[in-house]
PDB file of N, CA and C in Angstrom:
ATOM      1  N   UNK A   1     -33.745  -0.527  -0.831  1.00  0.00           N
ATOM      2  CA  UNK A   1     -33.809  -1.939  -1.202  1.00  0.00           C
ATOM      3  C   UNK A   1     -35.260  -2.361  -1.378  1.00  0.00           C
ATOM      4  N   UNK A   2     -35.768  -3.107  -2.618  1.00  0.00           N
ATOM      5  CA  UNK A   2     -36.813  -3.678  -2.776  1.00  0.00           C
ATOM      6  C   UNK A   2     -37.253  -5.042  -1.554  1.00  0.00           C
ATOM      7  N   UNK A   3     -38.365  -5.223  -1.441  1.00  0.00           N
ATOM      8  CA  UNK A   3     -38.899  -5.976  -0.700  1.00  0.00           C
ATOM      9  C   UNK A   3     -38.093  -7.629  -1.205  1.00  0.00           C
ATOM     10  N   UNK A   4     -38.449  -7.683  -2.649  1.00  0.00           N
ATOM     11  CA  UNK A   4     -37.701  -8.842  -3.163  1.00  0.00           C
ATOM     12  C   UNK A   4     -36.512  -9.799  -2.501  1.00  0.00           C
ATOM     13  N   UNK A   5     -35.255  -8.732  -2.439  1.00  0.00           N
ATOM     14  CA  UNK A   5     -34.062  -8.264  -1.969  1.00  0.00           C
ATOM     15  C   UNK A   5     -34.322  -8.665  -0.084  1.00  0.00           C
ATOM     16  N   UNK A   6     -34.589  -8.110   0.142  1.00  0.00           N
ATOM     17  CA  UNK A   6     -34.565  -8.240   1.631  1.00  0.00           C
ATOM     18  C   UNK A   6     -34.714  -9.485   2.232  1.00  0.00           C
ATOM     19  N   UNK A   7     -35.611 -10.410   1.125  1.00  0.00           N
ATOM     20  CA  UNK A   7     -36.198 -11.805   1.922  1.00  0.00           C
ATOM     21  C   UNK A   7     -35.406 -12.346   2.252  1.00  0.00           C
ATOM     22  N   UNK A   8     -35.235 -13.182   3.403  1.00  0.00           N
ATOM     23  CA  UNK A   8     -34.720 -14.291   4.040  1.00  0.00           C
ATOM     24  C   UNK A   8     -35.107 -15.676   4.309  1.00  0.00           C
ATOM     25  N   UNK A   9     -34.221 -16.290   4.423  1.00  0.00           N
ATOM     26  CA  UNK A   9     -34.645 -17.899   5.179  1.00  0.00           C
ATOM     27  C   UNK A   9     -34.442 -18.943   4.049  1.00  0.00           C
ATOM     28  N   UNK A  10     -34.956 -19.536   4.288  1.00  0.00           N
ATOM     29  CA  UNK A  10     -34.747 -21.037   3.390  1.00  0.00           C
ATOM     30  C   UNK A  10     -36.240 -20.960   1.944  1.00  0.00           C
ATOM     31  N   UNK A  11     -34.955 -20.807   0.726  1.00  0.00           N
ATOM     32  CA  UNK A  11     -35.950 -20.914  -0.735  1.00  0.00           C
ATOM     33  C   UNK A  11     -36.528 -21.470  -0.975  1.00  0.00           C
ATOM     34  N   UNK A  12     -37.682 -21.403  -1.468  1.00  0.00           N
ATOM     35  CA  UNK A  12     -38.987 -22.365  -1.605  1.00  0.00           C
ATOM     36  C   UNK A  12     -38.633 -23.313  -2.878  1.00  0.00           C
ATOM     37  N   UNK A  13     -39.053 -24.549  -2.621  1.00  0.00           N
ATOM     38  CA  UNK A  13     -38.771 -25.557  -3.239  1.00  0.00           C
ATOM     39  C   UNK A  13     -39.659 -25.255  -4.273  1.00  0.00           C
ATOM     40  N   UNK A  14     -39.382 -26.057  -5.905  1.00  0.00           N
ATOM     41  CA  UNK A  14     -40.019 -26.168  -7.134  1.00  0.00           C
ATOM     42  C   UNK A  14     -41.301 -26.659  -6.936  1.00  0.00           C
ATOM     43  N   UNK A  15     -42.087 -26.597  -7.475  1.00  0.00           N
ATOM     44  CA  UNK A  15     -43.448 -26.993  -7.800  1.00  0.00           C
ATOM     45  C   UNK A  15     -43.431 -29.108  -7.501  1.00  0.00           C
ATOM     46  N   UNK A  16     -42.422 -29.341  -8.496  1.00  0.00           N
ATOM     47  CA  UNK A  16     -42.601 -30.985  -7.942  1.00  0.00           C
ATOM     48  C   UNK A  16     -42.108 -31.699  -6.984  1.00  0.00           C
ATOM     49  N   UNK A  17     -41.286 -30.886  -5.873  1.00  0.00           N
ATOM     50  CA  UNK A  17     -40.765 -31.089  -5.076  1.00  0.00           C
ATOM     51  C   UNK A  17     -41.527 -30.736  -3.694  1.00  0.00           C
ATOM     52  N   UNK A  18     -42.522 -30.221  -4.394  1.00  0.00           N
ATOM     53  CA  UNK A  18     -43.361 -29.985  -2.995  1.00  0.00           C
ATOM     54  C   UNK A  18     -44.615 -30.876  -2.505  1.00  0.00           C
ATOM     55  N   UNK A  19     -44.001 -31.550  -1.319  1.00  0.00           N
ATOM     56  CA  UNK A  19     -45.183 -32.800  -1.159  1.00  0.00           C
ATOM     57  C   UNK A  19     -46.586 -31.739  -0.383  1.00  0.00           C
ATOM     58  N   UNK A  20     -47.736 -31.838  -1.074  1.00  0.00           N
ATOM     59  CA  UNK A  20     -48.640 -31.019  -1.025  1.00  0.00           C
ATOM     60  C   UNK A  20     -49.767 -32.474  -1.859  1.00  0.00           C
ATOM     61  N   UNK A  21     -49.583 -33.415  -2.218  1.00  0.00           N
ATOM     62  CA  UNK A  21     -50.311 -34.318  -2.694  1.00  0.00           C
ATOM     63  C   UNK A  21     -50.604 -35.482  -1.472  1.00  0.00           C
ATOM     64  N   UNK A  22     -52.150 -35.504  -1.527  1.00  0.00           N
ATOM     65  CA  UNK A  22     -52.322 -36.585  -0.293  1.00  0.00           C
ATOM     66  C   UNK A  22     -52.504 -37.594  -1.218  1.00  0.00           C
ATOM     67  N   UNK A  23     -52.165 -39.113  -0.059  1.00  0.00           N
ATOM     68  CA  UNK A  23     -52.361 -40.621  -1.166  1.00  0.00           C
ATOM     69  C   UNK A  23     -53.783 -40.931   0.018  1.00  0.00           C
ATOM     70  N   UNK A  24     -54.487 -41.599  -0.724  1.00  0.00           N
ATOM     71  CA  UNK A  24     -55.879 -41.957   0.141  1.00  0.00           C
ATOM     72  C   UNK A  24     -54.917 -42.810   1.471  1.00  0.00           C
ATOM     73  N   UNK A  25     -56.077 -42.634   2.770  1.00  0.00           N
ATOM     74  CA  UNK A  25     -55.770 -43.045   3.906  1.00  0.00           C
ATOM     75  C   UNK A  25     -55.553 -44.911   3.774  1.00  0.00           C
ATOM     76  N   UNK A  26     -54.582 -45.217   4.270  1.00  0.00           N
ATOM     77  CA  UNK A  26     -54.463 -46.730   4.754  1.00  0.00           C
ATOM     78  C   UNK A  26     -55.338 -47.331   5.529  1.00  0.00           C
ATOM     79  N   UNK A  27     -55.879 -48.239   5.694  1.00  0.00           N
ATOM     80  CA  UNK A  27     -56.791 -48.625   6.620  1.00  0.00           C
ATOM     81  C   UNK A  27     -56.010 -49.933   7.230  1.00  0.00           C
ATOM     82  N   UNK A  28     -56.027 -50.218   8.219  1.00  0.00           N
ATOM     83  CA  UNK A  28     -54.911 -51.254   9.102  1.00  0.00           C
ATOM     84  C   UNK A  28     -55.896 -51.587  10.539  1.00  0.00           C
ATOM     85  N   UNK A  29     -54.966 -52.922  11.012  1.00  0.00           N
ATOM     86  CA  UNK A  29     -55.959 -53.277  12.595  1.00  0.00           C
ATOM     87  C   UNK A  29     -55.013 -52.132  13.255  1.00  0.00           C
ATOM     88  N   UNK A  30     -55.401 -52.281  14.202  1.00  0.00           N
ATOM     89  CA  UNK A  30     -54.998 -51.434  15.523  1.00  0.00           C
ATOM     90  C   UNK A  30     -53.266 -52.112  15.838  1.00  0.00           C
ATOM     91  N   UNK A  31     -53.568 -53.990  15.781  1.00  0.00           N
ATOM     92  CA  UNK A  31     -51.816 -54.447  15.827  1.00  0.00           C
ATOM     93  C   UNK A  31     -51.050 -53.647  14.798  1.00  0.00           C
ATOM     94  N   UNK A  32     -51.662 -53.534  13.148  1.00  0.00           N
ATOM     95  CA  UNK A  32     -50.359 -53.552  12.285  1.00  0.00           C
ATOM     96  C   UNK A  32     -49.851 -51.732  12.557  1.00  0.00           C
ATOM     97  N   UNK A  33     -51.143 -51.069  13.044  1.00  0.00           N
ATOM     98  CA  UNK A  33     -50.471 -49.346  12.976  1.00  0.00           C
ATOM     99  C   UNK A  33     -49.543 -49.622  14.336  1.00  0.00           C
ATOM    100  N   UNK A  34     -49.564 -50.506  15.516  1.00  0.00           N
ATOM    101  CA  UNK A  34     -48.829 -50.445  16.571  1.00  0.00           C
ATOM    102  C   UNK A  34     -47.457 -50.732  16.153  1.00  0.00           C
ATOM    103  N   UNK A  35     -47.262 -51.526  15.366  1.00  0.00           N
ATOM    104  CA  UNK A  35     -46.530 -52.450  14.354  1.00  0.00           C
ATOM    105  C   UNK A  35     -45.201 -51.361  13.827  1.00  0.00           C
ATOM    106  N   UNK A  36     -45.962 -50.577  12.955  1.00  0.00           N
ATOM    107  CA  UNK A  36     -45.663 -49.573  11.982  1.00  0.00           C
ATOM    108  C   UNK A  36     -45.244 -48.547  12.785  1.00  0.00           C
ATOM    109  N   UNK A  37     -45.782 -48.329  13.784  1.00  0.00           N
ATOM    110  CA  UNK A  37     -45.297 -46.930  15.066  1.00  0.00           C
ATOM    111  C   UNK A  37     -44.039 -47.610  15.695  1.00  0.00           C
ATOM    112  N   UNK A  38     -43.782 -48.441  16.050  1.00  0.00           N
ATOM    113  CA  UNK A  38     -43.134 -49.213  16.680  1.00  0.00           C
ATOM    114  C   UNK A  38     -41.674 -49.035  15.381  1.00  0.00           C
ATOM    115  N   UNK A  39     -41.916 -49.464  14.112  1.00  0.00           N
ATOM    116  CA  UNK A  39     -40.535 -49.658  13.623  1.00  0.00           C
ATOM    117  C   UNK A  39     -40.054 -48.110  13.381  1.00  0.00           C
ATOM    118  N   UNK A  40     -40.892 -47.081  12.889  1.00  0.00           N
ATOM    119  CA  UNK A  40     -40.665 -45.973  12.609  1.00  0.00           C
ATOM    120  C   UNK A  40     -39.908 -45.171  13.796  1.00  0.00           C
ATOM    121  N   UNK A  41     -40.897 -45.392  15.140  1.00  0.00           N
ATOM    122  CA  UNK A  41     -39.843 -44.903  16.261  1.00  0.00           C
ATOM    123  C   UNK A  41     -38.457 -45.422  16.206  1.00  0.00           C
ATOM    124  N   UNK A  42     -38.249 -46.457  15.813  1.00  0.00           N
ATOM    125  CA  UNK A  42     -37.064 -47.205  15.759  1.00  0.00           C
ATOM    126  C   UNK A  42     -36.589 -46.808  15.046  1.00  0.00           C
ATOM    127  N   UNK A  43     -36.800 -46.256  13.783  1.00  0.00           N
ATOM    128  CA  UNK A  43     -36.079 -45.964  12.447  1.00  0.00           C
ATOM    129  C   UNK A  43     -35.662 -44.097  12.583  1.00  0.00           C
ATOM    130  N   UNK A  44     -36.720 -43.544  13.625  1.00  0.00           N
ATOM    131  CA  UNK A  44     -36.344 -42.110  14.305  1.00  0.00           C
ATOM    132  C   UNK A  44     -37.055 -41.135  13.033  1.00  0.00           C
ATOM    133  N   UNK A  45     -38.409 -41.943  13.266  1.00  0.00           N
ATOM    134  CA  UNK A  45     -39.179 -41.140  11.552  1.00  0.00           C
ATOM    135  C   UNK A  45     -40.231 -41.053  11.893  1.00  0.00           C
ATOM    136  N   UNK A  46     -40.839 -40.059  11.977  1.00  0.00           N
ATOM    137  CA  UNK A  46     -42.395 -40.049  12.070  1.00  0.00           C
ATOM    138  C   UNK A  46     -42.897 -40.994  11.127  1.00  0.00           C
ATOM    139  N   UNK A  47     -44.802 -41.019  11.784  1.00  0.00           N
ATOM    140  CA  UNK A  47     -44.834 -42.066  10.598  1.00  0.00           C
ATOM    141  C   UNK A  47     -45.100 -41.910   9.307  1.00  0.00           C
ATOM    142  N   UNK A  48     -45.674 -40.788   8.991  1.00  0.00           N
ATOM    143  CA  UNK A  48     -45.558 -40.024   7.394  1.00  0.00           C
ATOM    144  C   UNK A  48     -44.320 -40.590   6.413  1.00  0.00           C
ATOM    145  N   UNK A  49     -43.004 -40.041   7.163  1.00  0.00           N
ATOM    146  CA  UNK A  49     -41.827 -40.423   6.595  1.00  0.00           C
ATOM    147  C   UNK A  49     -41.546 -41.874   6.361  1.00  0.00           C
ATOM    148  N   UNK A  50     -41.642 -42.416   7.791  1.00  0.00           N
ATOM    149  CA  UNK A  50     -41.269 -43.777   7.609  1.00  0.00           C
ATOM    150  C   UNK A  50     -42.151 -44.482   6.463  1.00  0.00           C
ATOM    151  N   UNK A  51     -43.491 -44.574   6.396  1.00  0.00           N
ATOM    152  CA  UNK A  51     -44.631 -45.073   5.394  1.00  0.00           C
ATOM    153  C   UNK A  51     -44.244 -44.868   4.294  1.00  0.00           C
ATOM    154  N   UNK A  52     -43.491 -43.156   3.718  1.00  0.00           N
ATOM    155  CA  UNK A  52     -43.714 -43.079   2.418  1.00  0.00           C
ATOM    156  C   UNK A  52     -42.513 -43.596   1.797  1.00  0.00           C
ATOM    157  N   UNK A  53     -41.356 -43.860   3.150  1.00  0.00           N
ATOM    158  CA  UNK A  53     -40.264 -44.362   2.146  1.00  0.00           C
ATOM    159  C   UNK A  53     -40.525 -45.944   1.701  1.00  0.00           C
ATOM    160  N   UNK A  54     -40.940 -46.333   2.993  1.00  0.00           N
ATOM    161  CA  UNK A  54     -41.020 -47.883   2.768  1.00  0.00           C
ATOM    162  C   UNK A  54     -42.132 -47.993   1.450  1.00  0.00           C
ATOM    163  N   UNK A  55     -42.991 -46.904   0.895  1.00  0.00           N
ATOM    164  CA  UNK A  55     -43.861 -47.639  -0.124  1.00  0.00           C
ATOM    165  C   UNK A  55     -42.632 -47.207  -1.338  1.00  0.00           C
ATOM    166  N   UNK A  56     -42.549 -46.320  -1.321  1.00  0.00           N
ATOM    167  CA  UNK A  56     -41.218 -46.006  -2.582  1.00  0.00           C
ATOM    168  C   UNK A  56     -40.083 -47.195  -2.415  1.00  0.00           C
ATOM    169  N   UNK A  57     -40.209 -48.316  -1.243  1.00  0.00           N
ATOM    170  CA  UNK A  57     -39.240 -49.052  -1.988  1.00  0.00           C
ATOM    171  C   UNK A  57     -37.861 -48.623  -1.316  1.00  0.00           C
ATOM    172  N   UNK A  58     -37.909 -47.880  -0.186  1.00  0.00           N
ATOM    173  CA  UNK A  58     -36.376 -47.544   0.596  1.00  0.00           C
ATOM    174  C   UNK A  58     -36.182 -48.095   1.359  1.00  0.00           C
ATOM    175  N   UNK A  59     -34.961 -48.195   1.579  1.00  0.00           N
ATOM    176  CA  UNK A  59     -34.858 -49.618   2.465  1.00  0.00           C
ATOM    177  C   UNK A  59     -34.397 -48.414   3.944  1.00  0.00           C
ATOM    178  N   UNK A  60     -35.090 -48.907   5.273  1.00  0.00           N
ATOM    179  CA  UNK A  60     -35.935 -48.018   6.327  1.00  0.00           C
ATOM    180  C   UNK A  60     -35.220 -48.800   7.113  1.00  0.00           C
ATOM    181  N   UNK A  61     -33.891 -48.324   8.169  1.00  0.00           N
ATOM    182  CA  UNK A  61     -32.945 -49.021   9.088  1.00  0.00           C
ATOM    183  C   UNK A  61     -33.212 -48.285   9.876  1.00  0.00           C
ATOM    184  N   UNK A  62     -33.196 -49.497  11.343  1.00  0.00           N
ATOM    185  CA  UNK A  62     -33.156 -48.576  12.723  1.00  0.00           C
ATOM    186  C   UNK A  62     -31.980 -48.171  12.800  1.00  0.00           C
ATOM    187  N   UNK A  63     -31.832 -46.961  13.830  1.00  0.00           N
ATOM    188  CA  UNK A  63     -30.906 -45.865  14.526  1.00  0.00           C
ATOM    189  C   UNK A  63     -30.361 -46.681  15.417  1.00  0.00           C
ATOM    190  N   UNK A  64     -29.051 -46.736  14.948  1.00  0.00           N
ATOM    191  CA  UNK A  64     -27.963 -47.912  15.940  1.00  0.00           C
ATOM    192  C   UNK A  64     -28.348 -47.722  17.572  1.00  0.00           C
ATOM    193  N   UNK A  65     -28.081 -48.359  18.054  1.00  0.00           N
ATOM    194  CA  UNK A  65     -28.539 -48.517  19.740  1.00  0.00           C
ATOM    195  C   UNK A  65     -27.127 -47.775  20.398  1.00  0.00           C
ATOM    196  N   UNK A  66     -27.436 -47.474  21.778  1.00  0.00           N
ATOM    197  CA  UNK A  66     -26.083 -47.262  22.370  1.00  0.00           C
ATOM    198  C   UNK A  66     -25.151 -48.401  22.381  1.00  0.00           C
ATOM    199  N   UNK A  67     -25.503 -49.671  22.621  1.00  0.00           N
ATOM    200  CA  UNK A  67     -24.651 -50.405  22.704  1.00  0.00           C
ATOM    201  C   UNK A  67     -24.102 -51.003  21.347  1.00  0.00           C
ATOM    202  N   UNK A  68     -24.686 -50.286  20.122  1.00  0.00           N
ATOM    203  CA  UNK A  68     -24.181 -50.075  18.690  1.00  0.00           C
ATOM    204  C   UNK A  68     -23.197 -49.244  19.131  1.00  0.00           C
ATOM    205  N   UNK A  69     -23.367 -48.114  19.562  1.00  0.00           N
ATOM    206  CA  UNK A  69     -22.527 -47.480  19.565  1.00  0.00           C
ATOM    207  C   UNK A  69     -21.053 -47.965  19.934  1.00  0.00           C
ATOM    208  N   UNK A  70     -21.658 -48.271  21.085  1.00  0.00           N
ATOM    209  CA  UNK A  70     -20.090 -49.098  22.147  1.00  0.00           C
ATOM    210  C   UNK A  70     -19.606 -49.915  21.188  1.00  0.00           C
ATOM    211  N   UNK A  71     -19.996 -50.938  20.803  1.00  0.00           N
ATOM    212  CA  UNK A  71     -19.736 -51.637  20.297  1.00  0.00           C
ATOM    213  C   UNK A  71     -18.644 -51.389  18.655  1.00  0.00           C
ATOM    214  N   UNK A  72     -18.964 -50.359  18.065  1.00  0.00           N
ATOM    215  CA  UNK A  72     -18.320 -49.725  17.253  1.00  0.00           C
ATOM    216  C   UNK A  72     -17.072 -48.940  17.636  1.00  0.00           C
ATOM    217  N   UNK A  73     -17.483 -48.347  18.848  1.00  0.00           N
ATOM    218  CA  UNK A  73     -16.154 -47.872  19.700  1.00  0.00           C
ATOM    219  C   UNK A  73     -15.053 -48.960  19.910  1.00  0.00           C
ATOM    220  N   UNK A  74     -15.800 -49.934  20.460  1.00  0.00           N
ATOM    221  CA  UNK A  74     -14.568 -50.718  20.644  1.00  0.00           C
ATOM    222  C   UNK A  74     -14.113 -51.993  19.202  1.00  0.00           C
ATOM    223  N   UNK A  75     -14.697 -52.335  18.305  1.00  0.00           N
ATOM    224  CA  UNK A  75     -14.378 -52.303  16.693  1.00  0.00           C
ATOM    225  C   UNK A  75     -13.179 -51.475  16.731  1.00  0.00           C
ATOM    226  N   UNK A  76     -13.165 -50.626  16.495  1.00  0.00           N
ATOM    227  CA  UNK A  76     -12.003 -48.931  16.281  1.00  0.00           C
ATOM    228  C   UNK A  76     -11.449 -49.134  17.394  1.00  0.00           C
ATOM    229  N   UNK A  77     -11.133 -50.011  18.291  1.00  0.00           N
ATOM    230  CA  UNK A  77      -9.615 -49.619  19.312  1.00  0.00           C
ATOM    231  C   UNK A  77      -9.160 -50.891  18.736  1.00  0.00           C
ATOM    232  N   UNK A  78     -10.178 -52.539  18.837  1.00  0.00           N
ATOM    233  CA  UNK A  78      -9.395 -53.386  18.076  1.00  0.00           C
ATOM    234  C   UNK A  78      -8.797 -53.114  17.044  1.00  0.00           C
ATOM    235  N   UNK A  79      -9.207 -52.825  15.954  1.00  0.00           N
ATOM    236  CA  UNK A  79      -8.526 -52.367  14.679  1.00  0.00           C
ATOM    237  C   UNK A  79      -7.449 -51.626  14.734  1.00  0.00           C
ATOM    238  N   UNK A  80      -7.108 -50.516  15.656  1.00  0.00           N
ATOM    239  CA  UNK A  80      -6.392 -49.787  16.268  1.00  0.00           C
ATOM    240  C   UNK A  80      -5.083 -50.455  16.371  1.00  0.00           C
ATOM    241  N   UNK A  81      -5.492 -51.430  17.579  1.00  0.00           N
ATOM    242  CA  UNK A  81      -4.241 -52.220  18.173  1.00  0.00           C
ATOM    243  C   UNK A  81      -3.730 -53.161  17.238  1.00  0.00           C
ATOM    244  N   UNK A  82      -4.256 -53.811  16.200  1.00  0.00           N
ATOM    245  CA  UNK A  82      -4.016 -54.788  15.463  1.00  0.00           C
ATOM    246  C   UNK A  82      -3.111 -53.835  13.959  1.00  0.00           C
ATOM    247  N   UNK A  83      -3.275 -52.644  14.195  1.00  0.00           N
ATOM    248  CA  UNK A  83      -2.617 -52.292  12.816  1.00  0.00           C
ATOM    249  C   UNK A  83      -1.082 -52.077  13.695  1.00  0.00           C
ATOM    250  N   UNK A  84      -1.305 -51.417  15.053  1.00  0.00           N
ATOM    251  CA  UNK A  84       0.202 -51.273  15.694  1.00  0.00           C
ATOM    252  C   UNK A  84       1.089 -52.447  15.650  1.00  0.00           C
ATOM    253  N   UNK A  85       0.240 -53.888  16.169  1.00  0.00           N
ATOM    254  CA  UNK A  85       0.869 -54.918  16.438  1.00  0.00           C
ATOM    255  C   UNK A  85       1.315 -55.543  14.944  1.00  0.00           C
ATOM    256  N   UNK A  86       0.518 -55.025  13.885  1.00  0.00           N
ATOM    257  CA  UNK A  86       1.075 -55.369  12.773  1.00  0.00           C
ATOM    258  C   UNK A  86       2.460 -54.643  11.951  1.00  0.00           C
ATOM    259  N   UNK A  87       1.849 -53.257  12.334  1.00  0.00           N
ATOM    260  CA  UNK A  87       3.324 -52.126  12.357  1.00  0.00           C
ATOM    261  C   UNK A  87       4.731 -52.491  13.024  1.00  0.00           C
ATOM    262  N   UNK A  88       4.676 -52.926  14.075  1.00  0.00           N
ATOM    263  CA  UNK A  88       6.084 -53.427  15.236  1.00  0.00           C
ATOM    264  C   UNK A  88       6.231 -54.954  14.459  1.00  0.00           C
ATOM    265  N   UNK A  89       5.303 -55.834  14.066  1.00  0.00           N
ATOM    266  CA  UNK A  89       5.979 -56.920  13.719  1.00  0.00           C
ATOM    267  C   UNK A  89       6.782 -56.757  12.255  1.00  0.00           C
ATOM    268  N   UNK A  90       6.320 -55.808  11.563  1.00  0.00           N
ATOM    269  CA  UNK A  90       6.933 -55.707   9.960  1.00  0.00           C
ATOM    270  C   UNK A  90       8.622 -55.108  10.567  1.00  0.00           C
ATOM    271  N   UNK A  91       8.005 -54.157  11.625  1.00  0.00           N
ATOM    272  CA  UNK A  91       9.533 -53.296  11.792  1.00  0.00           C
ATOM    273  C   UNK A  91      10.549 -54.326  12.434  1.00  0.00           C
ATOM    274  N   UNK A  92      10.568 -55.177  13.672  1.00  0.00           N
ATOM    275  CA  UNK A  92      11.223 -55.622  14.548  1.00  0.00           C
ATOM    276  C   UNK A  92      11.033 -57.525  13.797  1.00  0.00           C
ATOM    277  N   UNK A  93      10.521 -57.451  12.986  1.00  0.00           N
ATOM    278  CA  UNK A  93      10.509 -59.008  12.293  1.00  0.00           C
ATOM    279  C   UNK A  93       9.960 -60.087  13.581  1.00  0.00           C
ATOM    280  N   UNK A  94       9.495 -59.587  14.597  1.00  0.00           N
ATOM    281  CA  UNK A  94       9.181 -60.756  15.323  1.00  0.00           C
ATOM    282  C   UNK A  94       7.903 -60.198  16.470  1.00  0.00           C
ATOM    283  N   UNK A  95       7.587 -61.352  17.352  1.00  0.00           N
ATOM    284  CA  UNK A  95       5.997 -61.083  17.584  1.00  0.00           C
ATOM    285  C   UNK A  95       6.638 -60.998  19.652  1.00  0.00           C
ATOM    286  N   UNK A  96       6.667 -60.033  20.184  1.00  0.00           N
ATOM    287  CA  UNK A  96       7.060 -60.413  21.499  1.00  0.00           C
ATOM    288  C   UNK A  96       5.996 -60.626  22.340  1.00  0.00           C
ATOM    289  N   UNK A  97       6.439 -60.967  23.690  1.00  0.00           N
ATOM    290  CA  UNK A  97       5.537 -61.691  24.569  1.00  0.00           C
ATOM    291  C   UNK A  97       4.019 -60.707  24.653  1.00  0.00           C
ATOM    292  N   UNK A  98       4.650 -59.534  25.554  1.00  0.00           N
ATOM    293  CA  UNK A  98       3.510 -58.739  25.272  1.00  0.00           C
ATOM    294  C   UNK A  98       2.256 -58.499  24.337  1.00  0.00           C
ATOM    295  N   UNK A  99       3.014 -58.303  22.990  1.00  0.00           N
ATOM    296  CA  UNK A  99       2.197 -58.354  21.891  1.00  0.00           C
ATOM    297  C   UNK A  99       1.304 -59.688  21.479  1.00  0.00           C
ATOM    298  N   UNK A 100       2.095 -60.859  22.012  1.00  0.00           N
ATOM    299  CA  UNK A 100       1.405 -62.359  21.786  1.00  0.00           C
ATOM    300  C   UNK A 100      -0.128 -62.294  22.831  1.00  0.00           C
ATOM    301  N   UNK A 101       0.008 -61.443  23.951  1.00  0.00           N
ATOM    302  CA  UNK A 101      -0.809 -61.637  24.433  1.00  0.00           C
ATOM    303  C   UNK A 101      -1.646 -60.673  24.544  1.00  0.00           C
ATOM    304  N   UNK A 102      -1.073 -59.695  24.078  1.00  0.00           N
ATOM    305  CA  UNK A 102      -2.591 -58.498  23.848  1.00  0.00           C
ATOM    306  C   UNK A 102      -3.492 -58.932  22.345  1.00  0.00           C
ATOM    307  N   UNK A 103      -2.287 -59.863  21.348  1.00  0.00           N
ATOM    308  CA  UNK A 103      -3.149 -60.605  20.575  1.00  0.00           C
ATOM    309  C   UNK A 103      -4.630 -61.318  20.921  1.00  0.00           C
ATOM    310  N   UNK A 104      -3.753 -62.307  22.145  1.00  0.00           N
ATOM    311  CA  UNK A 104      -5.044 -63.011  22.320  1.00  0.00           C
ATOM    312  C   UNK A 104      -5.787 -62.787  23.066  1.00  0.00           C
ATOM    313  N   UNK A 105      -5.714 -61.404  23.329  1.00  0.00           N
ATOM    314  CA  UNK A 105      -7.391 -60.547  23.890  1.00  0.00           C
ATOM    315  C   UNK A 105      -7.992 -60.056  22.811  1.00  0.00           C
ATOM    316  N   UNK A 106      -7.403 -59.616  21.984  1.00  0.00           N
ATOM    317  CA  UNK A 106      -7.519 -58.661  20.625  1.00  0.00           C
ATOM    318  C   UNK A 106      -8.871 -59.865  20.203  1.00  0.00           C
ATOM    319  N   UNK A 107      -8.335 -60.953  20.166  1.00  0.00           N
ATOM    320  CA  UNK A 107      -8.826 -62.866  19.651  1.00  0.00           C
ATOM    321  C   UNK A 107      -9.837 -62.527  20.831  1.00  0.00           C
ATOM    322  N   UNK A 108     -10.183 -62.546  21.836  1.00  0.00           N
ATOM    323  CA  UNK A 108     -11.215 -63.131  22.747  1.00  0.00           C
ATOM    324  C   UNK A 108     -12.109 -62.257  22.673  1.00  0.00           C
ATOM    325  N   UNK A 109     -11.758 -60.518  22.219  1.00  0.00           N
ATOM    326  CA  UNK A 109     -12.683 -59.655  22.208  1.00  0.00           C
ATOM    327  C   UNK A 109     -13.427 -59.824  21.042  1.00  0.00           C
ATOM    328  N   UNK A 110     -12.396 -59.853  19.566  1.00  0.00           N
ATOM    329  CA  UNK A 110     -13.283 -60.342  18.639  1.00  0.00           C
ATOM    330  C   UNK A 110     -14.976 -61.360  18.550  1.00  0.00           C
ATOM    331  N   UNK A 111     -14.343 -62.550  19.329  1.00  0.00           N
ATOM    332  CA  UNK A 111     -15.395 -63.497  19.269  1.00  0.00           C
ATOM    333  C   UNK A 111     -16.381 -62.932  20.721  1.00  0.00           C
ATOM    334  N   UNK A 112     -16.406 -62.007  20.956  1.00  0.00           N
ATOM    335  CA  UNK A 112     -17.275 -61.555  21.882  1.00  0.00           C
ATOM    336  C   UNK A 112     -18.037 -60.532  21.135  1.00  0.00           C
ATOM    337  N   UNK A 113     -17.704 -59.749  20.327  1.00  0.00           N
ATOM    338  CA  UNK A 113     -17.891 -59.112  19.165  1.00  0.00           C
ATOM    339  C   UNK A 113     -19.336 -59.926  17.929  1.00  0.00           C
ATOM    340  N   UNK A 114     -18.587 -61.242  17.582  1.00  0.00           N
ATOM    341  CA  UNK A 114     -18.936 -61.471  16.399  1.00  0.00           C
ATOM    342  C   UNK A 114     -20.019 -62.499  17.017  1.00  0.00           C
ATOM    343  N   UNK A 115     -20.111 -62.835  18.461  1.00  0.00           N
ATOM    344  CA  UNK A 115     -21.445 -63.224  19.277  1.00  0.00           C
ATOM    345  C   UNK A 115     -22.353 -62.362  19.855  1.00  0.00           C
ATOM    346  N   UNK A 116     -21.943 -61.014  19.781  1.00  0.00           N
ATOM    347  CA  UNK A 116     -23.294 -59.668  19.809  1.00  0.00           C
ATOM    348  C   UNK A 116     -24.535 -60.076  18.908  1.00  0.00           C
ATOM    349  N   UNK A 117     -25.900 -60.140  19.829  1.00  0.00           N
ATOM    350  CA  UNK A 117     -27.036 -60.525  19.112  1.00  0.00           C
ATOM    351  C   UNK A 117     -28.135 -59.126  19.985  1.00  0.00           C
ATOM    352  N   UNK A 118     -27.904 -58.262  19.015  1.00  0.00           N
ATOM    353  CA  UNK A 118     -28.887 -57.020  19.541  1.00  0.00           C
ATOM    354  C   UNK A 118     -30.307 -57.481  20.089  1.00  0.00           C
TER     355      UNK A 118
END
């Protein structure tokens, strides 16, 4: 087997795809780079990355929080329960006690939900 043949690993990218071009240095106070470190940690980007998307114009979102998380978890059990309670009312034509009142938790969790201020 030729040397060619044998290589491994990950193929080298095309000529214009290879960031190998520096843009002159930014010059900033000491607040705005704290600033800029600060959202990028947030966004889970070094700051190379984070900088070059935000100048291209990408729109640069922080990495949901744990209590994003939770919070999405429990989104997906409401939704959950509300398609069952909607399933049993199409089947059985009517809304029983039980169900009236896991409604209106379903209702109290919502607006506990839609008052989340990260």
């Amino acid at each position: 087997m030729d040397a060619a043949r044998r290589r491994t690993g990950r193929p080298r990218k095309p000529a214009p795809d290879l960031r190998a071009a520096w843009l002159p240095a930014a010059r900033v106070t000491a607040r705005e780079r704290q600033a800029i470190e600060e959202k990028a940690a947030r966004a889970g980007l070094d700051m190379s990355e984070f900088v070059r998307r935000a100048a291209l114009g990408q729109t640069v979102r922080p990495r949901p929080t744990a209590d994003a998380d939770r919070l999405l978890v429990e989104l997906n059990r409401i939704g959950n329960n509300l398609n069952q309670i909607t399933a049993r009312m199409h089947l059985t034509g009517e809304l029983s006690f039980s169900m009236a009142a896991t409604l209106a938790e379903l209702r109290g969790a919502m607006a506990k939900v839609a008052a989340y201020d990260p």
